[in-house]
N, C-alpha and C. Protein backbone atom coordinates (compact mmCIF):
# COMPACT_ATOMS: atom_id res chain seq x y z
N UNK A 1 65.71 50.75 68.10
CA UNK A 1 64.92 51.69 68.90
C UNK A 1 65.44 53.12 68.65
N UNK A 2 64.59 53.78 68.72
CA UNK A 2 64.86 55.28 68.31
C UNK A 2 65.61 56.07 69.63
N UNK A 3 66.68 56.84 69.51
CA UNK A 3 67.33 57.22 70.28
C UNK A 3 66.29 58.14 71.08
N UNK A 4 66.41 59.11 72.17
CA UNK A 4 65.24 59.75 72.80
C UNK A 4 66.37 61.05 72.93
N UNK A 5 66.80 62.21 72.71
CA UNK A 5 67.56 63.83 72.83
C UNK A 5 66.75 64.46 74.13
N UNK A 6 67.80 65.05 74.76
CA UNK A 6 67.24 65.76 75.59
C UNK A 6 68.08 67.10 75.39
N UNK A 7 67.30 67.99 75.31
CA UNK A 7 67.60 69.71 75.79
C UNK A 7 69.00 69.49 76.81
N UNK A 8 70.38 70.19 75.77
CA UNK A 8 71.59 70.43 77.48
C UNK A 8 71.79 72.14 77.71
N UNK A 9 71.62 72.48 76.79
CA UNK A 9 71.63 74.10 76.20
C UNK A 9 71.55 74.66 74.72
N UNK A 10 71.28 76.24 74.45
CA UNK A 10 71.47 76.19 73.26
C UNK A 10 72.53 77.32 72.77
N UNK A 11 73.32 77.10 71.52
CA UNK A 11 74.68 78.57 71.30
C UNK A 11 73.61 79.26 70.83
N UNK A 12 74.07 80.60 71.77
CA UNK A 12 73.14 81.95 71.58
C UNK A 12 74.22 83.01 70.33
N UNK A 13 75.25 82.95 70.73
CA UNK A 13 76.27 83.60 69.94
C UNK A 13 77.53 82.49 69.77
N UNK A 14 78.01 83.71 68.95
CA UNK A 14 79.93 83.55 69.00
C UNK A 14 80.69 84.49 69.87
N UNK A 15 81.91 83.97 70.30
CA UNK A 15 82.48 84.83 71.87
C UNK A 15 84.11 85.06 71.49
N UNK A 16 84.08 86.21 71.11
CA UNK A 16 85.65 86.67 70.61
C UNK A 16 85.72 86.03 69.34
N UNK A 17 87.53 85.59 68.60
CA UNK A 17 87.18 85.21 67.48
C UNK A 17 87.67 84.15 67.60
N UNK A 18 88.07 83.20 68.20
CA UNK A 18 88.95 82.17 68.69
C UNK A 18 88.05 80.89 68.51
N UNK A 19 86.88 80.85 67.92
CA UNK A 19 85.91 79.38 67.87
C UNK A 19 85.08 79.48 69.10
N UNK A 20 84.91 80.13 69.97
CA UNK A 20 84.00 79.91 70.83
C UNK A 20 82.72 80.37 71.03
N UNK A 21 81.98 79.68 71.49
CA UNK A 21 80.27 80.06 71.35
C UNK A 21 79.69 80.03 72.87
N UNK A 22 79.01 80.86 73.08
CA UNK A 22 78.14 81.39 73.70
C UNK A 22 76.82 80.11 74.38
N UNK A 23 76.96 79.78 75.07
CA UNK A 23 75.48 78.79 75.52
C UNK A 23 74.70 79.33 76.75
N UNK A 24 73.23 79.24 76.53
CA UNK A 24 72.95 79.68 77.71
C UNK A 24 72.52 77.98 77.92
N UNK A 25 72.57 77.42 79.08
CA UNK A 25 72.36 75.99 79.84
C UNK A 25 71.48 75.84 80.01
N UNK A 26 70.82 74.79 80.03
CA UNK A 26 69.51 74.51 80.62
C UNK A 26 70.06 72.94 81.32
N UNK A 27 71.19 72.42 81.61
CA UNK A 27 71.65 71.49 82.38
C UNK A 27 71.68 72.11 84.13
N UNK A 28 71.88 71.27 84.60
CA UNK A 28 71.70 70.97 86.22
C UNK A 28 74.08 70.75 86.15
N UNK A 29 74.18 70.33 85.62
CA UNK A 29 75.27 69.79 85.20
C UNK A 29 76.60 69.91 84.09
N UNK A 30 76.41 71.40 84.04
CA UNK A 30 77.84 71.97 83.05
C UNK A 30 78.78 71.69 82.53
N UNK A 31 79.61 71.30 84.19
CA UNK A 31 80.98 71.22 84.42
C UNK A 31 81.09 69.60 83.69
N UNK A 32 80.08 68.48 84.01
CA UNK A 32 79.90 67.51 83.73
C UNK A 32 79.77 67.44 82.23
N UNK A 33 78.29 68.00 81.73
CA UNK A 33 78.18 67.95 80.47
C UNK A 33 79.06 68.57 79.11
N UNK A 34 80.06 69.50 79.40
CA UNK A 34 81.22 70.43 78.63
C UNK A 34 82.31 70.16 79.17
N UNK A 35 82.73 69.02 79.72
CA UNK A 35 83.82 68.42 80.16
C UNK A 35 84.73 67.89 78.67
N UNK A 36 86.16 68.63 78.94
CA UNK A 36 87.17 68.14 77.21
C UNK A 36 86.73 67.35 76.89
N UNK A 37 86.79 67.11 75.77
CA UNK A 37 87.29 65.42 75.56
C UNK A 37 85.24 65.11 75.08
N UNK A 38 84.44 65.24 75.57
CA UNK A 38 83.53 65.30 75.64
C UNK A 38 82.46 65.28 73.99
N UNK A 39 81.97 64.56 73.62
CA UNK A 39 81.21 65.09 72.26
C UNK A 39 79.59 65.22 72.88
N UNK A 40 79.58 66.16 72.31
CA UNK A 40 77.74 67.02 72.15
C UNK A 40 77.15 66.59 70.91
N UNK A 41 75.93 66.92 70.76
CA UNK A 41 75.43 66.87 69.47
C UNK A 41 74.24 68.16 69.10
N UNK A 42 75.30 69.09 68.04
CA UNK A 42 73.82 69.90 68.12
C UNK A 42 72.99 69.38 66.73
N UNK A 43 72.03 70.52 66.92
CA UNK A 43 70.84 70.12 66.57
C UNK A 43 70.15 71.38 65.65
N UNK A 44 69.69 71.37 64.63
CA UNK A 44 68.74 72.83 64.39
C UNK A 44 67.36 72.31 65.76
N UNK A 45 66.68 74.05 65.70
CA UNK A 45 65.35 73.82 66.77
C UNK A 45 64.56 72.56 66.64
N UNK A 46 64.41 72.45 65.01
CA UNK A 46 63.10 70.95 64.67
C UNK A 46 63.80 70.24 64.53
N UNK A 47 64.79 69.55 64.35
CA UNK A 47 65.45 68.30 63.74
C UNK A 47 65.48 67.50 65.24
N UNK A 48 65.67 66.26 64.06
CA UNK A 48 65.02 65.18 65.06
C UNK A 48 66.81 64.03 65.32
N UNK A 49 67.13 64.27 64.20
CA UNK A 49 68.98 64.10 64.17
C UNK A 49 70.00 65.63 64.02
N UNK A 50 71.10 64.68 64.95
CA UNK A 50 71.98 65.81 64.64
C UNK A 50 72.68 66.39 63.59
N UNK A 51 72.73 67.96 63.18
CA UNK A 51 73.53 68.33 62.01
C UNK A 51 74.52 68.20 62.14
N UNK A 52 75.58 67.81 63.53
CA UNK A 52 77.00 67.80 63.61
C UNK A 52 77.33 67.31 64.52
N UNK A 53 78.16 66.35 65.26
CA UNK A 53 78.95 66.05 66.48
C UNK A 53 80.11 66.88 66.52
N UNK A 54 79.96 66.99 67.29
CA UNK A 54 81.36 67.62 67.78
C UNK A 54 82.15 67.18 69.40
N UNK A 55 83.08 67.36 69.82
CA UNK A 55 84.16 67.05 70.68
C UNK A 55 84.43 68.60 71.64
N UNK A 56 83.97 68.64 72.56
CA UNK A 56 84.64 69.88 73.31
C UNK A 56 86.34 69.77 73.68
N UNK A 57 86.71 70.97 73.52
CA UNK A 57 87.98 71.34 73.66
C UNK A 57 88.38 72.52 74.85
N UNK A 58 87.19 72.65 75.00
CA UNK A 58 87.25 73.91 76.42
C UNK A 58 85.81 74.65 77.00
N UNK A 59 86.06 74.41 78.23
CA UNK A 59 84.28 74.96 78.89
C UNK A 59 84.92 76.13 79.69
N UNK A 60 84.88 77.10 79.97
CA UNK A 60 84.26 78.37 81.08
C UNK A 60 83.18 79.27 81.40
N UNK A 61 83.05 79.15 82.12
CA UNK A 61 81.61 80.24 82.62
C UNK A 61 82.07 81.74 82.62
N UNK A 62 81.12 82.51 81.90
CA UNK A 62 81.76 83.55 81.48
C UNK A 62 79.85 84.63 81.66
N UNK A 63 79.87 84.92 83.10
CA UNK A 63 78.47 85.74 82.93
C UNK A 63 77.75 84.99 83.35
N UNK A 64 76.83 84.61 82.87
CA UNK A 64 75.88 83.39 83.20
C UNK A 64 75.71 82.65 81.71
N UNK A 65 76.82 82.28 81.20
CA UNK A 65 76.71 81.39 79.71
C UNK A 65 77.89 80.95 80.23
N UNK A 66 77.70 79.77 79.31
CA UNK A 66 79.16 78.43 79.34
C UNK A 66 79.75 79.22 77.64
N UNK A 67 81.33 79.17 78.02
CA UNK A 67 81.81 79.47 77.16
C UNK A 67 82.51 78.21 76.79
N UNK A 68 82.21 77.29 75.01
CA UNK A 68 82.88 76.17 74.57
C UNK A 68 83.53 76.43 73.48
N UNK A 69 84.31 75.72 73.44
CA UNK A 69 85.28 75.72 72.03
C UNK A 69 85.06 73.89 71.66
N UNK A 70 85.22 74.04 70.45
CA UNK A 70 85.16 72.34 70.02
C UNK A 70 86.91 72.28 69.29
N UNK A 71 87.00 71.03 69.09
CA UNK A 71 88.04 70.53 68.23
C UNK A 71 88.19 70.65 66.95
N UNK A 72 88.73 71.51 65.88
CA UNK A 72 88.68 71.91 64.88
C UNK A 72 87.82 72.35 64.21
N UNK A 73 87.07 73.67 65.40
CA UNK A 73 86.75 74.88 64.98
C UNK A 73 87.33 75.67 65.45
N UNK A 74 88.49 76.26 65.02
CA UNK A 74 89.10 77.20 65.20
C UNK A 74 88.77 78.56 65.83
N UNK A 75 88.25 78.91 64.44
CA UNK A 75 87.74 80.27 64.72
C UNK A 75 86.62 80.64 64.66
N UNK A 76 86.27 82.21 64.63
CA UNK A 76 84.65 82.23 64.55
C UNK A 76 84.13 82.10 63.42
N UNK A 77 84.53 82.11 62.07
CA UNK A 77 83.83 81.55 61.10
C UNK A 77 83.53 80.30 61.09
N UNK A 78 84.46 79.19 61.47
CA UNK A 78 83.77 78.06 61.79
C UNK A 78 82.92 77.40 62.66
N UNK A 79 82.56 78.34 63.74
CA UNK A 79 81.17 78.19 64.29
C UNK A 79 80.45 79.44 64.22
N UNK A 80 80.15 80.38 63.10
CA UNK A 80 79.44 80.93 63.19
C UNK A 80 78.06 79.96 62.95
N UNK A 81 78.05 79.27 62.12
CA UNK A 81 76.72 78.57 61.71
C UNK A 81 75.99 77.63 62.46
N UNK A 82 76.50 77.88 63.43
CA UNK A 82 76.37 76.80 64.98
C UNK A 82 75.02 77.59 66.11
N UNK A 83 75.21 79.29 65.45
CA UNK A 83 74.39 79.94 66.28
C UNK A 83 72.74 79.68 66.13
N UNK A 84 72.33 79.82 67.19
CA UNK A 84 70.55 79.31 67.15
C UNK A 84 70.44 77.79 67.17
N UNK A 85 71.51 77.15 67.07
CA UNK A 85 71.31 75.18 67.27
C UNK A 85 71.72 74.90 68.84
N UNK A 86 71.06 73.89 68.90
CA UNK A 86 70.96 73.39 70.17
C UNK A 86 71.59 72.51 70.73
N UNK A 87 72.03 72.26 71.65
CA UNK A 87 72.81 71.14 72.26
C UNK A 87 72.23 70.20 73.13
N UNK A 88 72.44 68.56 72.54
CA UNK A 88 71.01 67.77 73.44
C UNK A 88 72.34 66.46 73.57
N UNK A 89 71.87 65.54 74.33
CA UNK A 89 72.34 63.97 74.77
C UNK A 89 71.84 63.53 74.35
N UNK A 90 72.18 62.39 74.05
CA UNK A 90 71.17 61.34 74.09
C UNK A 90 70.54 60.76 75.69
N UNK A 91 69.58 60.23 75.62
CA UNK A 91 69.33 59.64 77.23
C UNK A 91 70.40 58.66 77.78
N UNK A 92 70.70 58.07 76.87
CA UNK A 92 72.06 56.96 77.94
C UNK A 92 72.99 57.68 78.71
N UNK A 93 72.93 59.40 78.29
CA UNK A 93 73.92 59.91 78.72
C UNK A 93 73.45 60.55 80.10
N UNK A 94 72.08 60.50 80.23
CA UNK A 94 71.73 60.90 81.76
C UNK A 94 71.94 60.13 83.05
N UNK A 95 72.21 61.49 83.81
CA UNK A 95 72.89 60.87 84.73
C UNK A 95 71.49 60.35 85.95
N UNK A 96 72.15 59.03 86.98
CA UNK A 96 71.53 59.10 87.83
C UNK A 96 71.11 60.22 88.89
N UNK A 97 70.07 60.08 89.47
CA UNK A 97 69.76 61.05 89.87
C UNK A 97 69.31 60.81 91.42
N UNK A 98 69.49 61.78 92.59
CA UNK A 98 69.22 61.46 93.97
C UNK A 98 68.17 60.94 94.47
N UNK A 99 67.29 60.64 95.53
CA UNK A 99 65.69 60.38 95.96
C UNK A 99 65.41 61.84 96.01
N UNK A 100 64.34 61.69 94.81
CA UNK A 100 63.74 63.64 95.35
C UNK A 100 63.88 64.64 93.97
N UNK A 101 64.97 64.00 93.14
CA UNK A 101 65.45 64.63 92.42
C UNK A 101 64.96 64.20 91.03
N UNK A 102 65.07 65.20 90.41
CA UNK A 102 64.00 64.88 89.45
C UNK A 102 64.99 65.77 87.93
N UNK A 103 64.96 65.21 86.63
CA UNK A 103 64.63 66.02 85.65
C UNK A 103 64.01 66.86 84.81
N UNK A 104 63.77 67.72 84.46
CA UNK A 104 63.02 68.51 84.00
C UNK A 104 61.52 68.09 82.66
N UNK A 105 61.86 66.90 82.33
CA UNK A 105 61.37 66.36 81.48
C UNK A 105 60.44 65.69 82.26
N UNK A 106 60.90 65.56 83.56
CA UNK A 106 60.07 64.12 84.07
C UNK A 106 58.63 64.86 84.46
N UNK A 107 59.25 66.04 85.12
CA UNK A 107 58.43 67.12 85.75
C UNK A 107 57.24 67.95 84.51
N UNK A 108 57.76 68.54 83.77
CA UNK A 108 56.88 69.23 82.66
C UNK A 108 56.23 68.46 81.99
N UNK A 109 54.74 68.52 82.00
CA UNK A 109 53.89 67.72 81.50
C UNK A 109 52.69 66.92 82.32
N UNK A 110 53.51 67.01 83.64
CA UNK A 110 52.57 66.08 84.99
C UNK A 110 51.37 67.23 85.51
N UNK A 111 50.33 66.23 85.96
CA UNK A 111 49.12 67.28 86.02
C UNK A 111 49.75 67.70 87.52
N UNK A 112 49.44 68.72 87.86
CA UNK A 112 49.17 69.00 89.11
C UNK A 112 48.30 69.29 89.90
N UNK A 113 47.68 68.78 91.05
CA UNK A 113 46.27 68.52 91.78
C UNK A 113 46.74 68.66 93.34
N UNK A 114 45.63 69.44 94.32
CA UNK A 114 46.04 69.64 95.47
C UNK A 114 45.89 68.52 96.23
N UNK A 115 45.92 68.80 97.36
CA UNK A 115 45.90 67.61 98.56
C UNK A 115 44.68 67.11 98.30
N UNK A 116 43.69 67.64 98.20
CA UNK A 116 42.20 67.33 98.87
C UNK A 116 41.33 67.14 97.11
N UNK A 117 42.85 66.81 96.75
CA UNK A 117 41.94 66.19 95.03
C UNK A 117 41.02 66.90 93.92
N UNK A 118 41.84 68.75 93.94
CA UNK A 118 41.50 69.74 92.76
C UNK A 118 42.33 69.90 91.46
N UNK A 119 42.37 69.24 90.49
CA UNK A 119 43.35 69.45 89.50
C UNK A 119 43.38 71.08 89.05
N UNK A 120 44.63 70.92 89.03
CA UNK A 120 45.12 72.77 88.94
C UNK A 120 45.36 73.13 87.72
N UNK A 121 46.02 72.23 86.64
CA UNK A 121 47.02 72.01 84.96
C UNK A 121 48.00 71.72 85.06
N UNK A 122 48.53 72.09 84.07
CA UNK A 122 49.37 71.04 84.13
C UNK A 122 50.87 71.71 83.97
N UNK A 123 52.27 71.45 84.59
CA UNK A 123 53.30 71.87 84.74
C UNK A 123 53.95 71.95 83.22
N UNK A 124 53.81 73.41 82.55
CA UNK A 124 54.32 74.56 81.07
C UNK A 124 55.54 74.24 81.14
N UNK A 125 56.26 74.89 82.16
CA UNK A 125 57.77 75.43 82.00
C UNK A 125 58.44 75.51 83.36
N UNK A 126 59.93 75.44 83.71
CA UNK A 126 59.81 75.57 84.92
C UNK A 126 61.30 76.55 84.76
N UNK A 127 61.29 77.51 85.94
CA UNK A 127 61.24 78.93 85.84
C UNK A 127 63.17 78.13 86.95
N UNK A 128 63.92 78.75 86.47
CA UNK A 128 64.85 78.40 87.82
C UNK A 128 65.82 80.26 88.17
N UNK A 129 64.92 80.97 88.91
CA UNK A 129 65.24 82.05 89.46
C UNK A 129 66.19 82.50 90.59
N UNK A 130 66.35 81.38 91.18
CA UNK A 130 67.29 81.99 91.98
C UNK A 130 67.37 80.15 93.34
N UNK A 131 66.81 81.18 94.20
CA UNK A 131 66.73 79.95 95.50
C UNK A 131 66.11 78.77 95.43
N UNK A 132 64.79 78.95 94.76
CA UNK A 132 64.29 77.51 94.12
C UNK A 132 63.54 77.57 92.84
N UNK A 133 63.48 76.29 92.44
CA UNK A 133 62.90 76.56 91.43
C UNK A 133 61.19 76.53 90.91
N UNK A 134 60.80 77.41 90.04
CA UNK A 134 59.31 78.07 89.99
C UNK A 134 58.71 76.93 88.80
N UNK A 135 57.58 76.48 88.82
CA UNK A 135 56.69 75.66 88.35
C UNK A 135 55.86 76.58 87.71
N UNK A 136 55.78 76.79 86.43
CA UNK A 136 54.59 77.25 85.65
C UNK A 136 53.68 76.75 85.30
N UNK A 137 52.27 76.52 85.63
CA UNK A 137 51.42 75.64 85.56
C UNK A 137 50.18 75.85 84.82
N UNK A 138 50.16 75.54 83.53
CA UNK A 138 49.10 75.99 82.52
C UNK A 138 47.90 75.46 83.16
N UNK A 139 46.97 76.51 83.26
CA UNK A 139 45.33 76.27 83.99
C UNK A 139 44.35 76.04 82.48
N UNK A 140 43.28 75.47 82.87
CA UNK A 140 42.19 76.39 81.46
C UNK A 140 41.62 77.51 81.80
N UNK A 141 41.38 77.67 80.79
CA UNK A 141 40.46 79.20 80.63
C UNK A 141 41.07 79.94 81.48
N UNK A 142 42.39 80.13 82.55
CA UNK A 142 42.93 80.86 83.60
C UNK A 142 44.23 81.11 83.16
N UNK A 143 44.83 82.29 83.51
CA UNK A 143 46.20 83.11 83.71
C UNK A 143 47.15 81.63 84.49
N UNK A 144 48.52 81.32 84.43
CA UNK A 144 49.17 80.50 84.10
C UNK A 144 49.25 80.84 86.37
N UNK A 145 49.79 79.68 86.31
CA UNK A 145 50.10 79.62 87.94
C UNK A 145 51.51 79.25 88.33
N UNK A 146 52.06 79.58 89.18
CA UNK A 146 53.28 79.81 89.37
C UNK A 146 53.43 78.89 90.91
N UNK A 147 54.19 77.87 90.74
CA UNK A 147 54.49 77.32 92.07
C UNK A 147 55.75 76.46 92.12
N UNK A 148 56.01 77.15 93.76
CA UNK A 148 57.57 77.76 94.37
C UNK A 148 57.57 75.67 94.17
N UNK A 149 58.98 75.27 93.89
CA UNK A 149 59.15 73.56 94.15
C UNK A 149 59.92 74.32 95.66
N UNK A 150 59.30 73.82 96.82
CA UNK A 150 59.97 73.91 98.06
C UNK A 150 59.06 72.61 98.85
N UNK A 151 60.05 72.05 99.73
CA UNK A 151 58.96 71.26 100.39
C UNK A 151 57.26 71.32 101.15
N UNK A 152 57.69 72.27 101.45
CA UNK A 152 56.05 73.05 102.00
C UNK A 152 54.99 73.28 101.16
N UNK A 153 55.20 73.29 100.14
CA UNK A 153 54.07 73.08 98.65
C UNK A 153 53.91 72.07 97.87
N UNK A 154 54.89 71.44 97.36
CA UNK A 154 55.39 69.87 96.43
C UNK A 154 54.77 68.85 97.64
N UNK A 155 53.95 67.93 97.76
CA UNK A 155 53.70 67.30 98.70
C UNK A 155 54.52 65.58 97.91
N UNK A 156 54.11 65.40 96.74
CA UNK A 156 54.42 64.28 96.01
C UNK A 156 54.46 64.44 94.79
N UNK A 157 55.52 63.69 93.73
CA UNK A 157 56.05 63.95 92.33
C UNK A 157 55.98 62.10 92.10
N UNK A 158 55.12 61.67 91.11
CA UNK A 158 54.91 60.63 90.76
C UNK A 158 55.33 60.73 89.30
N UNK A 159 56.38 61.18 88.66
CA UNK A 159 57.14 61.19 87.48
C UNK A 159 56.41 59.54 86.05
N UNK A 160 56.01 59.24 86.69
CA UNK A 160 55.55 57.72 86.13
C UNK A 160 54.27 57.75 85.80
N UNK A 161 53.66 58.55 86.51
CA UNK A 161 52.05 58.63 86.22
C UNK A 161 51.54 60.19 85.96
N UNK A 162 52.63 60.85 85.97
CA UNK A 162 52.75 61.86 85.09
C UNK A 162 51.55 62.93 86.54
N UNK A 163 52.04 63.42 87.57
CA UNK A 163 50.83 63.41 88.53
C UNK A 163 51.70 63.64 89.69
N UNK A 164 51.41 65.11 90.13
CA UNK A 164 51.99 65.74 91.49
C UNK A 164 51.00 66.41 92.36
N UNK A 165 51.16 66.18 93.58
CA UNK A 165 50.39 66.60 94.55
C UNK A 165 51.02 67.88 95.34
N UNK A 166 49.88 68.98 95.81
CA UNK A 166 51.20 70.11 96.32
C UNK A 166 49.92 70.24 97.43
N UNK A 167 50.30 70.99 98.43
CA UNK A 167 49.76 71.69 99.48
C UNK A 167 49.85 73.23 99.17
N UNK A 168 48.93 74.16 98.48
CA UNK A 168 48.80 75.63 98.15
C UNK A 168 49.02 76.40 99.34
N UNK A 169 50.04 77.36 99.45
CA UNK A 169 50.42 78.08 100.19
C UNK A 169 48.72 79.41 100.18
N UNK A 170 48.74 79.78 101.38
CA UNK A 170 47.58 80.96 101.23
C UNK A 170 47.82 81.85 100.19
N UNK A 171 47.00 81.77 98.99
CA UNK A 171 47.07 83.44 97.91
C UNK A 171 48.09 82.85 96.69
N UNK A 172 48.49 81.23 96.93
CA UNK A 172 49.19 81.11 96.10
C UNK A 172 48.31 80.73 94.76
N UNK A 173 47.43 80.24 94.61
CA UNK A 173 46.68 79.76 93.40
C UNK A 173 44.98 80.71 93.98
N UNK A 174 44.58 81.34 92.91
CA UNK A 174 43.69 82.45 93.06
C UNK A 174 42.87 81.72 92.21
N UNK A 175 41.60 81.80 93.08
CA UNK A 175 40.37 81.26 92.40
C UNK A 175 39.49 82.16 91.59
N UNK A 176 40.00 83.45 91.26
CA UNK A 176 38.40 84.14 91.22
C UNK A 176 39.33 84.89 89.75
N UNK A 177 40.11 84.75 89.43
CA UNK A 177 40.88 85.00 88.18
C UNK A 177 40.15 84.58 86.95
C-alpha cells in the first residue's frame, strides 16, 4: 500500500551558519513533531517520495519559525539545498486526536452547507490568525468566504462524508456579491 505524506512544515531559509534552517509550521504539534532524536522526511514541492531523511538534532522557536538542525549537517552549506523542500510524515505518524478535533486535511475539501440545507463551497484553505481559526471557503462564480471555526457557526464536521454544517452569523456570508 502506498504510504499517504502529510504537510508538517516547510524550510523557508538557512539560520546563522551552524546547519540550521528556518521552518515556517503548519503542525498543531512542533515540540512533538522536531523532537531530537526524531527523523522527518523532506520532500521537493511535487515529489511524491522523499529526497532525504534526516534525524533532528535540535528544535527552537525563534520568531514565529521552528529553528532545526539535523544530524550531520553541520553547517550551512550542507543544508543550503534543503531550502524551498518540505517537511511531511507519513500518516502512521499522526497523532490521535480529541472529540471535536480535527486535522487539517480532514477539514479542506468538505462541502460546506447551512443549517436549513444551502451549499456554500467548499473549505480552500484554512487561515489560523490568531484566536481561532478562519475557514476559506471557495464559492462559484463568488469572492471566496471566510468562516470564523467557533462553536456558534461550525454546527457539525462529518470528516467521512466530506460535509459540514454551520449556522451563518448575520453579514457573515453575503448574498448579493
Amino acid at each position: 500500500m502506498e504510504t499517504k505524506w502529510f504537510n508538517v512544515g516547510k524550510i523557508v531559509n538557512t539560520h546563522g551558519i551552524r546547519g540550521e534552517v528556518r521552518v515556517v509550521s503548519v503542525t498543531d504539534f512542533p515540540e512533538e513533531r522536531y523532537q531530537a532524536g526524531k527523523k522527518i522526511f523532506i520532500f521537493g514541492e511535487k515529489d511524491t517520495a522523499p529526497k532525504e531523511v534526516v534525524e533532528i538534532e535540535s528544535h527552537r522557536k525563534h520568531k514565529n519559525f521552528d529553528l532545526l538542525t539535523f544530524k550531520g549537517y553541520p553547517n550551512i552549506n550542507d543544508v543550503e539545498p534543503f531550502k524551498g523542500m518540505v517537511i511531511r510524515i507519513p500518516e502512521s505518524e499522526l497523532t490521535e486526536l480529541d472529540e471535536h478535533e480535527f486535522y487539517f486535511h480532514e477539514i479542506i475539501g468538505c462541502t460546506v452547507f447551512t443549517d436549513d440545507g444551502k451549499e456554500i463551497g467548499k473549505v480552500r484553505e484554512i487561515l489560523t490568525p490568531g484566536a481561532n481559526d478562519v475557514w476559506v471557503i471557495k464559492r462559484p462564480r463568488r469572492k471566496d468566504a471566510l468562516i470564523p471555526y467557533i462553536k456558534e457557526v461550525v454546527k457539525e464536521i462529518d470528516p467521512t462524508n466530506k460535509k459540514i454544517v454551520i449556522t451563518p452569523m448575520e453579514g457573515l456570508i453575503d448574498d448579493e456579491d
